[in-house]
Each structure stands twice: as structure tokens, then as C-alpha cells.
C-alpha atoms as a PDB file:
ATOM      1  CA  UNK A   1     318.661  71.177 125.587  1.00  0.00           C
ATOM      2  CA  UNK A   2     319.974  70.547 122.375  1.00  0.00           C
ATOM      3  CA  UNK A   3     322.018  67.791 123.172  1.00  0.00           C
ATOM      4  CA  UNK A   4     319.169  66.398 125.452  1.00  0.00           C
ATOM      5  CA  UNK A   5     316.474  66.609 122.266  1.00  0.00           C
ATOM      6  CA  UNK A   6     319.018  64.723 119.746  1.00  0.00           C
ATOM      7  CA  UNK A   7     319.797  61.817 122.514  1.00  0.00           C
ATOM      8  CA  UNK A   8     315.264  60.999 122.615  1.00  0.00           C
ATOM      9  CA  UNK A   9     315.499  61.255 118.760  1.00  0.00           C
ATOM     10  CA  UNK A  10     317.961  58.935 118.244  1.00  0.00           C
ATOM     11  CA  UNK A  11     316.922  56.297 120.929  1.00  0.00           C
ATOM     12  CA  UNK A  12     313.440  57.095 119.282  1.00  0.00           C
ATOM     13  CA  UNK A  13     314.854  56.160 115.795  1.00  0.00           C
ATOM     14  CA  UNK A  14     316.375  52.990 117.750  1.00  0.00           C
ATOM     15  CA  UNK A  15     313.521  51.677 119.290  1.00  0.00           C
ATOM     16  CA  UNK A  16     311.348  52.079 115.905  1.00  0.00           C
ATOM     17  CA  UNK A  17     313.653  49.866 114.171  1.00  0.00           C
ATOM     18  CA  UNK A  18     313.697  47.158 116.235  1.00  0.00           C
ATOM     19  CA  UNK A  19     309.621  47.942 116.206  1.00  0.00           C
ATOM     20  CA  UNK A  20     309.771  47.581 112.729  1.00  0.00           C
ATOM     21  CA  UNK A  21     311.719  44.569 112.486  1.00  0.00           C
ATOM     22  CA  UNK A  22     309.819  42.819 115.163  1.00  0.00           C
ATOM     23  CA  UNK A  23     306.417  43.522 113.835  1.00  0.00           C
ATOM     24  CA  UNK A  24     307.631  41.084 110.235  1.00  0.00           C
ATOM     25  CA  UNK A  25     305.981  38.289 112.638  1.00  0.00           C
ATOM     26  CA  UNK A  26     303.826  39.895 114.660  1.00  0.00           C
ATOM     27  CA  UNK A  27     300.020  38.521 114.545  1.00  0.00           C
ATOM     28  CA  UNK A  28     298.948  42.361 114.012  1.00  0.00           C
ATOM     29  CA  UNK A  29     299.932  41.930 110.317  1.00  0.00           C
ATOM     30  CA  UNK A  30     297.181  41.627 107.975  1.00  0.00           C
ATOM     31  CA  UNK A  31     299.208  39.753 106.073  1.00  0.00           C
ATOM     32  CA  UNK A  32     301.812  36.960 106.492  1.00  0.00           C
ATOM     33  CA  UNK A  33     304.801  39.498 105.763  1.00  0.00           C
ATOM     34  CA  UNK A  34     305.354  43.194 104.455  1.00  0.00           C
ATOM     35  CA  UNK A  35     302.042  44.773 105.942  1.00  0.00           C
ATOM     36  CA  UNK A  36     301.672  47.277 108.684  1.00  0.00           C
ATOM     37  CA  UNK A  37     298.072  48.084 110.439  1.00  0.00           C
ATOM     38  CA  UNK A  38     297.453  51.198 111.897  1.00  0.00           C
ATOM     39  CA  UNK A  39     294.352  52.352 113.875  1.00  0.00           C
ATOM     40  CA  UNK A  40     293.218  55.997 113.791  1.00  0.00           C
ATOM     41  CA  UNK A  41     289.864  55.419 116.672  1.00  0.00           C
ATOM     42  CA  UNK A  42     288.192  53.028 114.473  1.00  0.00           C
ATOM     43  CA  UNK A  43     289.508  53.475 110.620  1.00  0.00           C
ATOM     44  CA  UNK A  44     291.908  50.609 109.916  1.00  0.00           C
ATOM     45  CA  UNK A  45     294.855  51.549 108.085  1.00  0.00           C
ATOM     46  CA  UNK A  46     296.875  49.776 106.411  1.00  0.00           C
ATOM     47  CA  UNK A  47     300.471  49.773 104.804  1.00  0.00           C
ATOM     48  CA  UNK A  48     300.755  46.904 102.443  1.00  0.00           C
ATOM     49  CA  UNK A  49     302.082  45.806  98.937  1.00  0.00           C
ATOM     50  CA  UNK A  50     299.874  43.124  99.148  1.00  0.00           C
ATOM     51  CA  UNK A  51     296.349  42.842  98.408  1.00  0.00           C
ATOM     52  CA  UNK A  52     293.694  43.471 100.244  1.00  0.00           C
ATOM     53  CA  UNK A  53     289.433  43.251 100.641  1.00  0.00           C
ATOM     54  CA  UNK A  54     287.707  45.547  98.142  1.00  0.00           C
ATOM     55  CA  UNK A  55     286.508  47.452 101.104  1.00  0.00           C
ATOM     56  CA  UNK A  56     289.592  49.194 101.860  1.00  0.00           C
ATOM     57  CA  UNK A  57     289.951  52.749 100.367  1.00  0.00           C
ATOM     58  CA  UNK A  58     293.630  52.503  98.325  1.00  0.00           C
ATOM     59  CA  UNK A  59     296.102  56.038  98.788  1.00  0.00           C
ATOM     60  CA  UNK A  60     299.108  55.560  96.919  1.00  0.00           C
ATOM     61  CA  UNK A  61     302.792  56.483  98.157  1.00  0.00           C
ATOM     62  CA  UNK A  62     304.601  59.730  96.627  1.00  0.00           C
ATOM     63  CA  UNK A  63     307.965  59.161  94.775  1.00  0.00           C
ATOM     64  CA  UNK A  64     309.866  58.847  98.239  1.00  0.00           C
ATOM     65  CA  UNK A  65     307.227  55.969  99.084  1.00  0.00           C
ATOM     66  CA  UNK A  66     306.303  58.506 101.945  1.00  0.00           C
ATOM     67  CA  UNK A  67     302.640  59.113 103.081  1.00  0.00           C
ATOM     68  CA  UNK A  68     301.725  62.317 105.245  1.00  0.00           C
ATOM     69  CA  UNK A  69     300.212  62.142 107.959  1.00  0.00           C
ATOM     70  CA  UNK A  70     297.524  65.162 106.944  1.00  0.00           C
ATOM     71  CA  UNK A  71     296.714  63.178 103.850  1.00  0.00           C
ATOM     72  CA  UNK A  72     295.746  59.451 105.614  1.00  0.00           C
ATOM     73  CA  UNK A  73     293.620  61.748 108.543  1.00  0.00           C
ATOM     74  CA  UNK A  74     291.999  63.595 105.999  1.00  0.00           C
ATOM     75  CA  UNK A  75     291.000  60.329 104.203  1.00  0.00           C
ATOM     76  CA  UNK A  76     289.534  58.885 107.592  1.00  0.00           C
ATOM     77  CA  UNK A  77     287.109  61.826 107.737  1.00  0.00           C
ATOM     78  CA  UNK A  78     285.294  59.587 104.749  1.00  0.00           C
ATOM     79  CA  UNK A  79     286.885  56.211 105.045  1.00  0.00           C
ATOM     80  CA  UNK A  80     286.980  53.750 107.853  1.00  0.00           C
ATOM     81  CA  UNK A  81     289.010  51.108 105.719  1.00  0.00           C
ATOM     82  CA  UNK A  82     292.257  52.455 104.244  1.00  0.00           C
ATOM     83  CA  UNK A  83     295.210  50.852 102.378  1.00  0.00           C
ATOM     84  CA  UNK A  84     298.619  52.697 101.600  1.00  0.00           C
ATOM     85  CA  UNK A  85     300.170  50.851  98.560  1.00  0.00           C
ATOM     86  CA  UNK A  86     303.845  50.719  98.598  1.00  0.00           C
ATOM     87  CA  UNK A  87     306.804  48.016  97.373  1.00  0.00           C
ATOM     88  CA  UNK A  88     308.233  48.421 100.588  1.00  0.00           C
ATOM     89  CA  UNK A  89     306.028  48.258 103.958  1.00  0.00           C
ATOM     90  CA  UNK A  90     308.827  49.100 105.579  1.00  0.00           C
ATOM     91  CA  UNK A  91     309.729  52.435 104.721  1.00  0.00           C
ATOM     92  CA  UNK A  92     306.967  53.968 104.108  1.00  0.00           C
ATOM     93  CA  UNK A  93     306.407  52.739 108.035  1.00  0.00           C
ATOM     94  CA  UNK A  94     309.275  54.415 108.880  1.00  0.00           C
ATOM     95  CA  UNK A  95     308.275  58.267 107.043  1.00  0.00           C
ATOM     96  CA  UNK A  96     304.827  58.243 108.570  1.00  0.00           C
ATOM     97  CA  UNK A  97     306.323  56.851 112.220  1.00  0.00           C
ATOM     98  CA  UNK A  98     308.650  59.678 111.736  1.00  0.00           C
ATOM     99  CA  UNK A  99     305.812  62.427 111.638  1.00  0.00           C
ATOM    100  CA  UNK A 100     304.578  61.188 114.995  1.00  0.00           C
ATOM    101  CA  UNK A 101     305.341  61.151 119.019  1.00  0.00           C
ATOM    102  CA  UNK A 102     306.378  57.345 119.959  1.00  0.00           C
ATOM    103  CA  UNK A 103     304.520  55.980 123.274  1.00  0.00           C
ATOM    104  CA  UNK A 104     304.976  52.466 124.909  1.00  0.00           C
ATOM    105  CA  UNK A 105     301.824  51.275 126.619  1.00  0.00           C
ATOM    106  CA  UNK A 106     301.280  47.657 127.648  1.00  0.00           C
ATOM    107  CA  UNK A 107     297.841  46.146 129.247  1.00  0.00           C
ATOM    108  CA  UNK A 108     296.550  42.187 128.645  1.00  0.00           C
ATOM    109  CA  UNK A 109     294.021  39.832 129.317  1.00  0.00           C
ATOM    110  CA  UNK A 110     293.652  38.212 132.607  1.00  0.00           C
ATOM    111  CA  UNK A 111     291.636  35.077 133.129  1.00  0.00           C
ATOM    112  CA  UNK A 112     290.143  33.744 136.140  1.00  0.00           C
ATOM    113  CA  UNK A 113     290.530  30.372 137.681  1.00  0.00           C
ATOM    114  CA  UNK A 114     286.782  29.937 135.733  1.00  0.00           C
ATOM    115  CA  UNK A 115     288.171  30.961 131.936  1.00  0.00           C
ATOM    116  CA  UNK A 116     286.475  34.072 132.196  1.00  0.00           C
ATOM    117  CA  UNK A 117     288.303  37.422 130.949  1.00  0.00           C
ATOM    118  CA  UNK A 118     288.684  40.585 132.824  1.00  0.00           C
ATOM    119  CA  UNK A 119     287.259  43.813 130.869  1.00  0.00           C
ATOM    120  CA  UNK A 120     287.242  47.049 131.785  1.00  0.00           C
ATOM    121  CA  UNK A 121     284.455  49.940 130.561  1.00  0.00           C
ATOM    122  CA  UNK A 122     285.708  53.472 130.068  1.00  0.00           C
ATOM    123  CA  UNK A 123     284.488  56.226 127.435  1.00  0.00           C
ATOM    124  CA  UNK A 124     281.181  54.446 126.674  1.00  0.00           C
ATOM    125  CA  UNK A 125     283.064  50.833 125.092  1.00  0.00           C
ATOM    126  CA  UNK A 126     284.350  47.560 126.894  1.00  0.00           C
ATOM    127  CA  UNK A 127     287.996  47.973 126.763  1.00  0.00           C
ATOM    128  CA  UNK A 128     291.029  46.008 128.425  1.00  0.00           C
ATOM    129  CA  UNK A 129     293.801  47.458 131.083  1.00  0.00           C
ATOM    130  CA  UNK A 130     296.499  49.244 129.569  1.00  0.00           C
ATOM    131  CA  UNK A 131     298.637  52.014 130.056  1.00  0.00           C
ATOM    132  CA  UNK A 132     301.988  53.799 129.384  1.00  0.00           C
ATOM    133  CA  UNK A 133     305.035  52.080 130.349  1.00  0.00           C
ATOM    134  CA  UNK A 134     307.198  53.899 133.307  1.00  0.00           C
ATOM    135  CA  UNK A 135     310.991  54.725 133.379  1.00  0.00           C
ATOM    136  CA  UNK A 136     312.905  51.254 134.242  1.00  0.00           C
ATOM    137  CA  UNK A 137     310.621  49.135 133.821  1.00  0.00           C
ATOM    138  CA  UNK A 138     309.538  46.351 131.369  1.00  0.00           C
ATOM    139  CA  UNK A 139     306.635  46.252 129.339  1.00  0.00           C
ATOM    140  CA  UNK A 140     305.458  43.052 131.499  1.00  0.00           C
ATOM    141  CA  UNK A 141     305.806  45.035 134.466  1.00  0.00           C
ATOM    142  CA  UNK A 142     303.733  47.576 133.187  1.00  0.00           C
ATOM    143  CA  UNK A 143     300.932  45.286 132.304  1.00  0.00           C
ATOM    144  CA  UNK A 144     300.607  44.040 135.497  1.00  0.00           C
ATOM    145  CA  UNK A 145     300.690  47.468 136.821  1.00  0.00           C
ATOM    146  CA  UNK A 146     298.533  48.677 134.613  1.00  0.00           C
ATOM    147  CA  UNK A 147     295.878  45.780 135.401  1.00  0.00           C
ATOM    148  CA  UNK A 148     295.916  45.637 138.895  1.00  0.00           C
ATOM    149  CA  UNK A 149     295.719  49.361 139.697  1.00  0.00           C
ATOM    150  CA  UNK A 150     292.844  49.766 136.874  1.00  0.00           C
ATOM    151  CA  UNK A 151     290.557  46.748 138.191  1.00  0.00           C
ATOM    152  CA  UNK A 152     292.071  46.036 141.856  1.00  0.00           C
ATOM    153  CA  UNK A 153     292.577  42.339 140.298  1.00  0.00           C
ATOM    154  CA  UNK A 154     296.225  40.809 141.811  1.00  0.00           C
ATOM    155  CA  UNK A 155     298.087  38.712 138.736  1.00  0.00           C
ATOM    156  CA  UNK A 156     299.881  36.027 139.924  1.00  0.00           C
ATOM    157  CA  UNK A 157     301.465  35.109 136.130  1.00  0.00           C
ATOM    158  CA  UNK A 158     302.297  36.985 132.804  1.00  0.00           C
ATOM    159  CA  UNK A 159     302.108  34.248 129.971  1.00  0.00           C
ATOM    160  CA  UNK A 160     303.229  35.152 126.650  1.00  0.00           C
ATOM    161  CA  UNK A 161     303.102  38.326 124.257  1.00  0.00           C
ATOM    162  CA  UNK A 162     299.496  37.939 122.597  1.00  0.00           C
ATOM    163  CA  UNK A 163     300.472  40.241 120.015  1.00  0.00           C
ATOM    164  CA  UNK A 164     301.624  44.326 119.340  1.00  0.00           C
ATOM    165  CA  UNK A 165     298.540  46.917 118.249  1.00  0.00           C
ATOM    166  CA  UNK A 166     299.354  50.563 117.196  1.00  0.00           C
ATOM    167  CA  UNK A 167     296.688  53.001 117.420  1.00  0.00           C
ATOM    168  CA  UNK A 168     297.156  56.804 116.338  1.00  0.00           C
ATOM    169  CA  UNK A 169     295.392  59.603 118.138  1.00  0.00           C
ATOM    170  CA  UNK A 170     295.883  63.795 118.785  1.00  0.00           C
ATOM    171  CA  UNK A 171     296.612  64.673 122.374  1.00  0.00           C
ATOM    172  CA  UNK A 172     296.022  68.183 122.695  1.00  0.00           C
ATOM    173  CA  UNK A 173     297.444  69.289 119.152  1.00  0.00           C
ATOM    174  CA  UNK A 174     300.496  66.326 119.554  1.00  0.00           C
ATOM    175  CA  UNK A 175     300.181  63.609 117.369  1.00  0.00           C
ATOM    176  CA  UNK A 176     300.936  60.800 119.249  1.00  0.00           C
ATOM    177  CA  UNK A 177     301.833  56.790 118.106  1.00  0.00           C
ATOM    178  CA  UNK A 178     301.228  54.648 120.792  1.00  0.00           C
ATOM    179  CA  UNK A 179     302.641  51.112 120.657  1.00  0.00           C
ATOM    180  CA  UNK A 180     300.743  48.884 123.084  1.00  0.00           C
ATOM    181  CA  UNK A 181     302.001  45.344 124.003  1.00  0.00           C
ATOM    182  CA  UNK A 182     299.320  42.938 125.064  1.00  0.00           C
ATOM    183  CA  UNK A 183     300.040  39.639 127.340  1.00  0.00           C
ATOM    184  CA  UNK A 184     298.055  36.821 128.512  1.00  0.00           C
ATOM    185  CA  UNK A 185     297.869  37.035 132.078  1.00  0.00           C
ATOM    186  CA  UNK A 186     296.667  35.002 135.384  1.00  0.00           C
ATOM    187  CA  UNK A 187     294.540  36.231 138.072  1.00  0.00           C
ATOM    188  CA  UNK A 188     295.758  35.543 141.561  1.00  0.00           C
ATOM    189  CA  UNK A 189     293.155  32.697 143.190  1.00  0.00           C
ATOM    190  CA  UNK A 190     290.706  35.123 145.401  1.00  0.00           C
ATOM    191  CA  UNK A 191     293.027  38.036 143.274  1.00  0.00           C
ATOM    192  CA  UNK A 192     290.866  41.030 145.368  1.00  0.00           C
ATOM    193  CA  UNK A 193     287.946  42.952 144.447  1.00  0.00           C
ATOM    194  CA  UNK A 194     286.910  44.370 141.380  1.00  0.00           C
ATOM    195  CA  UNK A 195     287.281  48.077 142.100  1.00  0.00           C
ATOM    196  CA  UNK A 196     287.446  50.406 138.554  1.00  0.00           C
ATOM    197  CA  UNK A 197     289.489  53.130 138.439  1.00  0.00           C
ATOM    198  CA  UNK A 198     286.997  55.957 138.549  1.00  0.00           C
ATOM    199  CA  UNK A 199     290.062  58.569 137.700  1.00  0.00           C
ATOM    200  CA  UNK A 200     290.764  56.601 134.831  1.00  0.00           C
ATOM    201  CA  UNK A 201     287.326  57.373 133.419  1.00  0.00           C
ATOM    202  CA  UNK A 202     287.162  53.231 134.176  1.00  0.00           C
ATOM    203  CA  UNK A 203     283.191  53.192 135.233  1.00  0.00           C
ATOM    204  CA  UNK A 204     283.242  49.128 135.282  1.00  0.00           C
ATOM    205  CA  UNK A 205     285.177  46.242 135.935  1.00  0.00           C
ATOM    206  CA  UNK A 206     284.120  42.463 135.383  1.00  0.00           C
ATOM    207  CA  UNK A 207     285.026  39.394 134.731  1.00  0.00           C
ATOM    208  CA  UNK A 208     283.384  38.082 131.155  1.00  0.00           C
ATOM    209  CA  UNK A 209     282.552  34.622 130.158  1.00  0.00           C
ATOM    210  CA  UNK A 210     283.079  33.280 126.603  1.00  0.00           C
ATOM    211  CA  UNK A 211     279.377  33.141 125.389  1.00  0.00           C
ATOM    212  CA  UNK A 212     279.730  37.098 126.392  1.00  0.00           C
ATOM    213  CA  UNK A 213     282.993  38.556 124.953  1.00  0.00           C
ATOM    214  CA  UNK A 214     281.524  38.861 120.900  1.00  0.00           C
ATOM    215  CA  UNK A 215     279.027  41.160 122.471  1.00  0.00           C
ATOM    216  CA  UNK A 216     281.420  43.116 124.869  1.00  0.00           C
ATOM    217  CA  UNK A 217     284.156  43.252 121.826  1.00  0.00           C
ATOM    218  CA  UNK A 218     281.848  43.942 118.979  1.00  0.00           C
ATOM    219  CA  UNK A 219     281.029  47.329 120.978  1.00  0.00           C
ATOM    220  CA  UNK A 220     284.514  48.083 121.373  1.00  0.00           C
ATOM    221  CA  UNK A 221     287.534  49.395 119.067  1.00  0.00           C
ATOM    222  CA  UNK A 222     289.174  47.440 116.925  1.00  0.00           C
ATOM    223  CA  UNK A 223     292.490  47.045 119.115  1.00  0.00           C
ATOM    224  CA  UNK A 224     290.735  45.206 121.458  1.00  0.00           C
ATOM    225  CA  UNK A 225     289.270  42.809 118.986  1.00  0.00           C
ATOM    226  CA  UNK A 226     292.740  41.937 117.531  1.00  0.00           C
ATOM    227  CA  UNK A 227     293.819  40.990 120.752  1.00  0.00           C
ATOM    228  CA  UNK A 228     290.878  38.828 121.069  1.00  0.00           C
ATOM    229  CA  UNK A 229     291.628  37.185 117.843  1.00  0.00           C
ATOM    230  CA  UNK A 230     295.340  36.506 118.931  1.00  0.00           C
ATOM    231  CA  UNK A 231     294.448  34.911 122.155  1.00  0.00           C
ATOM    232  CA  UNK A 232     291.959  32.860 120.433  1.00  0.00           C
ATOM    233  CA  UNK A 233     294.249  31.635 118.073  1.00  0.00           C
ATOM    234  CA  UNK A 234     296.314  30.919 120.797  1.00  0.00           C
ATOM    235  CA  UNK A 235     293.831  29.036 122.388  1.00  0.00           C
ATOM    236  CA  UNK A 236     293.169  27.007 118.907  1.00  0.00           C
ATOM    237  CA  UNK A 237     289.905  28.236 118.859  1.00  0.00           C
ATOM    238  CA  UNK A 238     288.004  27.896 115.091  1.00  0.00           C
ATOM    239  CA  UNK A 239     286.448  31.902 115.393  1.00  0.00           C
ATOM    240  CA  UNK A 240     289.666  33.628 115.817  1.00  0.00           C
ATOM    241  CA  UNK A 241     289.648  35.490 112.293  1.00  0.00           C
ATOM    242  CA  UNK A 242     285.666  36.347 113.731  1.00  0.00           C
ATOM    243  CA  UNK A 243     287.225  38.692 115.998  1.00  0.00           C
ATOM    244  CA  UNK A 244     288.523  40.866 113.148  1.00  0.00           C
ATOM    245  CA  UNK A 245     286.336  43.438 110.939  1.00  0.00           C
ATOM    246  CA  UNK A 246     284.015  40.739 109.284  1.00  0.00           C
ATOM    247  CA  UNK A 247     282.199  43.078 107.125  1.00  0.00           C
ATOM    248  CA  UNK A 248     285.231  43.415 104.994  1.00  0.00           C
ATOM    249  CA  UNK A 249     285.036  39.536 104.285  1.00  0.00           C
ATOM    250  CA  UNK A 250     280.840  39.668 103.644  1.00  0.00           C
ATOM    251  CA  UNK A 251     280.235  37.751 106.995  1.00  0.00           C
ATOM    252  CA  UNK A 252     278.598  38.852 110.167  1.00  0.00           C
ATOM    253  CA  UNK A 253     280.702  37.040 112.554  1.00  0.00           C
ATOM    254  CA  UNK A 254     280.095  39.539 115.606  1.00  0.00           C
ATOM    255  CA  UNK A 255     276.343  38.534 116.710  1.00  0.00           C
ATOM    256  CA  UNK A 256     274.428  40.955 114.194  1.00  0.00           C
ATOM    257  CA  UNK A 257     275.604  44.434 112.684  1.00  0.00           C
END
């Protein structure tokens, strides 16, 4: 058992560096380079040496540039904008990744023949498909998976890698980090009907026009509105950044607070 327990820690260790090398260009960053953004439900937190809006709540690192765990969940009792000062994003990444469970999850956004995105309802908020990633298979695989037994909706394509969101959460007294991959995806033409996955908690399924997604997002969590603002930047659209927490900037961007 031993033995067995070592081998998950190390390929653990090994798949959070190449997380934390990756994630230098990934569009989650706040910032162009060095910055890490964590959500615990909807407190943003982030790891940074940069600056950042007034808004955010500033914890510094101890000697070790570590930050506990304890300490940044305490703080998001009170705070739902939080940054962790440090010279190096990286390892202070690395001690509070180390205090955590690591999960793989993928999901997307499919579109419809029309332009419209698929969304899914579940625990009172408009969400997207996702789930956690199966043995032997790719994170692709698993958001088509994911999608199609969550919505009944058949994907004929996965485009590219919209971007990587971490989220933080307690799972019957485990702390777990979940790192969820998020693709742009095509809907087979005629791809079935919209059937929710009532065991999933999932109470809707629909397909969402542009004039409607600021509504549907604004009443979700903030990992679903970062991978709105990625695929809008993808799309070259000019309210991409609106998709992120606008209060912090002194806009409403969202249709109304």
C-alpha cells in the first residue's frame, strides 16, 4: 500500500508541474505571466507578484513563500476578492497545490449549426458540461463524454482548448483541486434531444443565443464566465474582458448588478 501511495504522489507531483508550466500561457492568468487564479465557489483568488484592482484583499506569503490553505479559506469567509503576494507565482502554486487532492475534469462549449451555445442548469445557476476525466482516456474524450451524456447533445467536432480553470472545493472533509479543461466543441447537425441529466442534479438543458448568455453567465460562477471570455476572445469579439468580474474595474458590464 505503501508502494502504491508513493507511485499517485509522485505522478501527482508530475502532472502539477507540467500544470504549472503550462498555465505561464494559459488565458486563465490574470496577468500576462507569473499569476495563478484560483476559485474557492465564488471568491477569486489570486497568486500574483503583479498588481492587481484595489478590490482584491492582499495576504502575504510566509518566509518559505508558502500560503496555507486554512489561512486563504478563512479569508474567503469575509473576502470574495483575494490576492497572495509572492516574487515567485510559481512556488507558492506549488505549496498550496501540495495541501490539496488533484482532479482532472474536462467539459466545453458546444454550438449549434445557429451560433447558439449549449448550457446546462444544475444547483440553482446556468452552468456548462463537465466532469472528471476516466482512466485511459484524454481530456477531449472526456469532454465529449461529459457533454453528450449530461445534455443527450451528439458532438460531431472538438475545436481547440478554450482555456484551463481551477476551482477549490471540500468533498466530504477532502479538500479537493479540480483542474477542468474547457474546449470549443460542434454539435452534430439534428445532434438528438436535449435530455438533462436529472442524476446529475442537471434540471435543464438548452441551447442559448448570444443576446442571452450575459444573463445566463452573470447568474453563474465565475469559471463559467472565464470560459466565456476565452471563447469570445477567440471569436474576436470587443466584450470579452465583460465576461470577467467587472465590478473590480468600476463597470457594470453584465446587464445590471
Amino acid at each position: 500500500m505503501a508502494k502504491f501511495e508513493n507511485g499517485v504522489f509522485i505522478c501527482l507531483c508530475a502532472r502539477l508541474f507540467v500544470y504549472l508550466q503550462s498555465r505561464r500561457n494559459s488565458r486563465a492568468a490574470v496577468v500576462e505571466m507569473d499569476a495563478y487564479t484560483i476559485y474557492f465557489a465564488d471568491v477569486s483568488v489570486v497568486i500574483t507578484s503583479q498588481p492587481l484592482p484595489p478590490a482584491y484583499s492582499v495576504m502575504e506569503c510566509d518566509g518559505g513563500l508558502r500560503i496555507s490553505r486554512a489561512n486563504i479559506v478563512k479569508k474567503a469567509e469575509t473576502e470574495k476578492y483575494i490576492a497572495v503576494r509572492t516574487p515567485d507565482a510559481d512556488r507558492t502554486m506549488a505549496s498550496l497545490a501540495a495541501q490539496f487532492v488533484q482532479v482532472e475534469a474536462a467539459g466545453g462549449v458546444a454550438v449549434d449549426a445557429a451560433g447558439r451555445k449549449l448550457m446546462i442548469r444544475r444547483n440553482g445557476r446556468w452552468d456548462l458540461p463537465k466532469g472528471h476525466r476516466e482512466a485511459g482516456e484524454s481530456v477531449a474524450e472526456c469532454a465529449v463524454r461529459e457533454t453528450e451524456e449530461e445534455t443527450g447533445v451528439r458532438i460531431a467536432e472538438v475545436g481547440e482548448l478554450l482555456c484551463t480553470t481551477v476551482h477549490c472545493y471540500n468533498l466530504y472533509g477532502r479538500w479537493e483541486m479540480k483542474h477542468t479543461s474547457w474546449f470549443l466543441m460542434r454539435a452534430a447537425e439534428g445532434g438528438g434531444m436535449l435530455r438533462p441529466q436529472g442524476e446529475e442534479g442537471i434540471v435543464a438543458a438548452e441551447w442559448v443565443g448570444d443576446e442571452e448568455v450575459p444573463h445566463r453567465i452573470k447568474m453563474s460562477f465565475p469559471t463559467i464566465r472565464e470560459v466565456f471570455r476565452a471563447l469570445y476572445e477567440k471569436e474576436g469579439r470587443p466584450d470579452a474582458a465583460e465576461c470577467k468580474n467587472a465590478e473590480l474595474y468600476g463597470k457594470d458590464t453584465l446587464g445590471g448588478r
